[in-house]
Protein backbone atom coordinates (compact mmCIF):
# COMPACT_ATOMS: atom_id res chain seq x y z
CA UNK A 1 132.43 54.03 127.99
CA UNK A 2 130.62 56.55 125.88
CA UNK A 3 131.76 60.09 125.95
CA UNK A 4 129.74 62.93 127.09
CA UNK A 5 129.57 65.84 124.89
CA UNK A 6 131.23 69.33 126.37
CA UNK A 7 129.39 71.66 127.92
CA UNK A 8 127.50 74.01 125.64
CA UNK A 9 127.70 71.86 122.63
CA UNK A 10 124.21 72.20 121.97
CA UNK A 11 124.65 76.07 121.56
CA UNK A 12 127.45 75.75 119.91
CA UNK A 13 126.03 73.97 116.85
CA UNK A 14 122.84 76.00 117.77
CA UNK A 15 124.86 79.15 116.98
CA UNK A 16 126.45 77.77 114.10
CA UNK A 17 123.19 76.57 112.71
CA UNK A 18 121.59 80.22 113.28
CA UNK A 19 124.97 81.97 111.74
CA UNK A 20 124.42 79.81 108.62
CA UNK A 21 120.66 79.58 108.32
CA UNK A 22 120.43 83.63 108.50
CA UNK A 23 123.24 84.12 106.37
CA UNK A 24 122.22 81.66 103.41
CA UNK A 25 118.70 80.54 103.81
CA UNK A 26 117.94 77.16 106.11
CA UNK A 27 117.06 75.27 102.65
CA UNK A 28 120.66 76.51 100.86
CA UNK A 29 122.53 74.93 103.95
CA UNK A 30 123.34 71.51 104.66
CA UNK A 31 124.11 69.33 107.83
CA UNK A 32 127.76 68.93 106.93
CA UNK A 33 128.07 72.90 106.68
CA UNK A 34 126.94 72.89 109.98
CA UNK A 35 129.30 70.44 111.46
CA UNK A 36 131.83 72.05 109.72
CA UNK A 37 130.86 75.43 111.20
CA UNK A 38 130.37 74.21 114.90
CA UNK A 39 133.54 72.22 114.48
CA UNK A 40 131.97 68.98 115.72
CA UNK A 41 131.48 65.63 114.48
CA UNK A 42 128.33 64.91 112.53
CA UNK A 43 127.28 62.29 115.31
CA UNK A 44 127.26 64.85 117.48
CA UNK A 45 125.15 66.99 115.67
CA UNK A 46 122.36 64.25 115.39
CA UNK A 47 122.62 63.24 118.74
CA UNK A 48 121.48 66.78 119.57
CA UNK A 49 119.32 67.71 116.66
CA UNK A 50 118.01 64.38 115.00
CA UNK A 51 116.76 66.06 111.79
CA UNK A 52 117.08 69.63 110.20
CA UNK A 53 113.43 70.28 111.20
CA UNK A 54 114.04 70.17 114.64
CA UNK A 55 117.21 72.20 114.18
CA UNK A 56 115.78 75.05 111.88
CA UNK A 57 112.64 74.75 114.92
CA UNK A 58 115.68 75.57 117.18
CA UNK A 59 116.95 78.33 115.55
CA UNK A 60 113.79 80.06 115.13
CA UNK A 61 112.77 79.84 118.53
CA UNK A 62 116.03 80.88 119.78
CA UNK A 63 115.24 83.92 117.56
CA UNK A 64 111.83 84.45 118.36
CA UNK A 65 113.52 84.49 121.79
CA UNK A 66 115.91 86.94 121.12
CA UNK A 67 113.58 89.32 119.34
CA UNK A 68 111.15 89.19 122.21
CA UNK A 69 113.53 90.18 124.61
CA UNK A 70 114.25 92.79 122.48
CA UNK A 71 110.68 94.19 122.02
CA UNK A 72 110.68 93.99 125.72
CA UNK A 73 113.23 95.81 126.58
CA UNK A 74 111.88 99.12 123.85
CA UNK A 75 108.01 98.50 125.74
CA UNK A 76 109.32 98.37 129.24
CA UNK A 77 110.30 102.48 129.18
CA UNK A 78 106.50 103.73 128.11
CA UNK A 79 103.47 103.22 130.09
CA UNK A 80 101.37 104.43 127.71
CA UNK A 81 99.91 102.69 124.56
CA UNK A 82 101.44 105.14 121.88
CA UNK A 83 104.42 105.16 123.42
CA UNK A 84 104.77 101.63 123.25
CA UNK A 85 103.41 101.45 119.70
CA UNK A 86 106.32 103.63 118.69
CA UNK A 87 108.83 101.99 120.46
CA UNK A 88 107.89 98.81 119.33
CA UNK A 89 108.46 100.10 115.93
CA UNK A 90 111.40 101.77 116.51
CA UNK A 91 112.67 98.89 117.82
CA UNK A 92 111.78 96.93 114.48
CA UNK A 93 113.65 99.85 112.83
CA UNK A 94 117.15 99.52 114.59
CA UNK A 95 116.96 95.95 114.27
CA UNK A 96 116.76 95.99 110.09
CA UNK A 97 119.16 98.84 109.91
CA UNK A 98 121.69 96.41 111.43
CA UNK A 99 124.56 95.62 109.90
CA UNK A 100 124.26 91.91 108.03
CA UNK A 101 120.24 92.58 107.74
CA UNK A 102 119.02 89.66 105.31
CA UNK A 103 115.55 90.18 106.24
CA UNK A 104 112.99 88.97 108.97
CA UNK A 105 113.98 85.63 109.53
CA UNK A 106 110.39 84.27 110.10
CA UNK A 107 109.23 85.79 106.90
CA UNK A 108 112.24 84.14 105.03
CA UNK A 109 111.57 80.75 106.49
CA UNK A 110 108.14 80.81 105.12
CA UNK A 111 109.40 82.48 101.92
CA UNK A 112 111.50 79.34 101.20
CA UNK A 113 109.08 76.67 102.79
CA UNK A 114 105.23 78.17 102.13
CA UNK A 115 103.45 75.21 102.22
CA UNK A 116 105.40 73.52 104.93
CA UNK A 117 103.35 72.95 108.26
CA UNK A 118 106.35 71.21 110.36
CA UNK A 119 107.56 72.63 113.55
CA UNK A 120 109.70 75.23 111.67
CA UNK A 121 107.13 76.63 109.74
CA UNK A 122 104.64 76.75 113.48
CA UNK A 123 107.35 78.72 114.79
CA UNK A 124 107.48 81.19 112.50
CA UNK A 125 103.51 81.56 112.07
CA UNK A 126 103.01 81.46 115.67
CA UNK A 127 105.81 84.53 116.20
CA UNK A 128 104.16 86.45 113.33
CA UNK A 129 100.31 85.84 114.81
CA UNK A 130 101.93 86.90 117.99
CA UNK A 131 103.79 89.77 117.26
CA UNK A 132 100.72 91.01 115.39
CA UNK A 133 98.14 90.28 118.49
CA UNK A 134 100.86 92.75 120.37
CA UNK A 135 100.30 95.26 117.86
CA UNK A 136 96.72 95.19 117.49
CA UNK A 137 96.01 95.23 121.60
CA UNK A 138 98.05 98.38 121.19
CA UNK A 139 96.08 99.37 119.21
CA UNK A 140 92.64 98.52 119.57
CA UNK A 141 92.85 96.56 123.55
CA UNK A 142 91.23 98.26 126.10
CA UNK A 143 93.92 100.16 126.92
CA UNK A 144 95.49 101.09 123.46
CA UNK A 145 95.54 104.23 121.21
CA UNK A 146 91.88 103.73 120.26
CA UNK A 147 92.49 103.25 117.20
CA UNK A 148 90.35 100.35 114.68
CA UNK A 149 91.09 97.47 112.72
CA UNK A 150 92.00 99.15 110.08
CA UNK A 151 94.76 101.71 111.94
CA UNK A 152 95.79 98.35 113.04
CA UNK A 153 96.31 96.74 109.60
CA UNK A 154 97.72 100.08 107.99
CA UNK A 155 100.38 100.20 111.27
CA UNK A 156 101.53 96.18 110.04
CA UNK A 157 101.73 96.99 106.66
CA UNK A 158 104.36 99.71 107.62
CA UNK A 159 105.99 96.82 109.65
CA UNK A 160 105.90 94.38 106.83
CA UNK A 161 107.19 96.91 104.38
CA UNK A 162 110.32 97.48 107.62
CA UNK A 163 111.24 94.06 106.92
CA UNK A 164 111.63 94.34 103.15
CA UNK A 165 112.03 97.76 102.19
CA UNK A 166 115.81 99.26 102.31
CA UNK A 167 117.54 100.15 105.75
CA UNK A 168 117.81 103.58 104.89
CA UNK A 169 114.10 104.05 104.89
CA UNK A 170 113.51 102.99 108.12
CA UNK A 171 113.04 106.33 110.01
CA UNK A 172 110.44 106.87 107.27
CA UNK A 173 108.16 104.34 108.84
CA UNK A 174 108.62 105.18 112.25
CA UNK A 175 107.60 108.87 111.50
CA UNK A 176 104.22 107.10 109.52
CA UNK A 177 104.14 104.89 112.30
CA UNK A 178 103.61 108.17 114.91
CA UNK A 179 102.10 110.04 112.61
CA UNK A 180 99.02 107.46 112.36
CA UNK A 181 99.30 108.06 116.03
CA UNK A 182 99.28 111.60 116.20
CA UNK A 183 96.09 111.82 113.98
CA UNK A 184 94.23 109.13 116.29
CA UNK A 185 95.44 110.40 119.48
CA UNK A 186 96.59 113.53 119.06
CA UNK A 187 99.29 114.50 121.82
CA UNK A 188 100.34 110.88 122.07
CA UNK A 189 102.61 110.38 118.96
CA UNK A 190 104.67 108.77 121.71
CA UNK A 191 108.78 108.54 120.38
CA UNK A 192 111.22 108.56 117.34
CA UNK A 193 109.31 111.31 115.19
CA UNK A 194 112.15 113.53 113.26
């Protein structure tokens, strides 16, 4: 009689996996690092995730997850556009000053694979065209700031440069962030200005 896995194994390695892939880069680790890491057998670990694809995949959508509910939570207290706007990047802000930052981990997937077009890669291009939609409706939707494309494209540049620039300039583009607003909108600047 085959034996069943425990309970939460999946997560387990899943976790692991994430820890490791964050930490080092998905292409720098390999599958026995992971087994290692999860402490299970490398059977195991296939019988789960049959190839690294599908567990890098994993890993980013658990992410993409987990940064979602995150942008949630910062839009959920402002009912207004700008508010949201510079919550949203507020949010962004907290997450790269914390501890362990290596970088956005959609960006670094597609740093080390460009080319790739495998479920990975869809993941992380589908987050980014996503998270960018988000910022444009608040921006130029029917019910954002009023602001244009280009408002739009300067306000992701300032989130791009978030994800690269040092931690300690973070506040910096927050304040440009409701600044833009302030000089669309003025009155709305919405939160985290200095």
């Amino acid at each position: 009689m085959a034996r069943s896995p425990a309970p939460g194994t999946r997560d387990t390695i899943l976790t692991a996996a994430a820890g490791l892939f964050y930490e080092y880069g998905v292409r720098a680790v390999g599958m026995a690092q992971v087994v290692e890491a999860a402490g299970c057998g490398k059977n195991l670990l296939y019988k789960h995730f049959p190839s690294k694809a599908e567990l890098a995949a994993a890993y980013l959508t658990l992410t993409r997850h987990e940064r979602e509910r995150s942008a949630a939570e910062a839009l959920r207290w402002f009912p207004d556009p700008a508010g949201q706007l510079t919550a949203l990047v507020t949010e962004i802000a907290d997450f790269v000053r914390r501890p362990g930052y290596r970088g956005c981990p959609f960006r670094n997937y597609l740093t080390e694979f460009p080319g790739d077009d495998d479920e990975p890669a869809r993941v992380a291009r589908s987050y980014l065209a996503d998270s960018r939609a988000r910022m444009d409706r608040l921006v130029t939707g029917s019910e954002g700031i009023g602001g244009d494309e280009l408002l739009a494209d300067r306000i992701w540049l300032i989130v791009n440069g978030l994800h690269t620039g040092p931690a300690t300039q973070a506040q910096v583009a927050v304040d440009w962030v409701a600044e833009l607003i302030r000089d669309r909108a003025p009155g709305r600047a919405g939160i985290g200005t200095a």
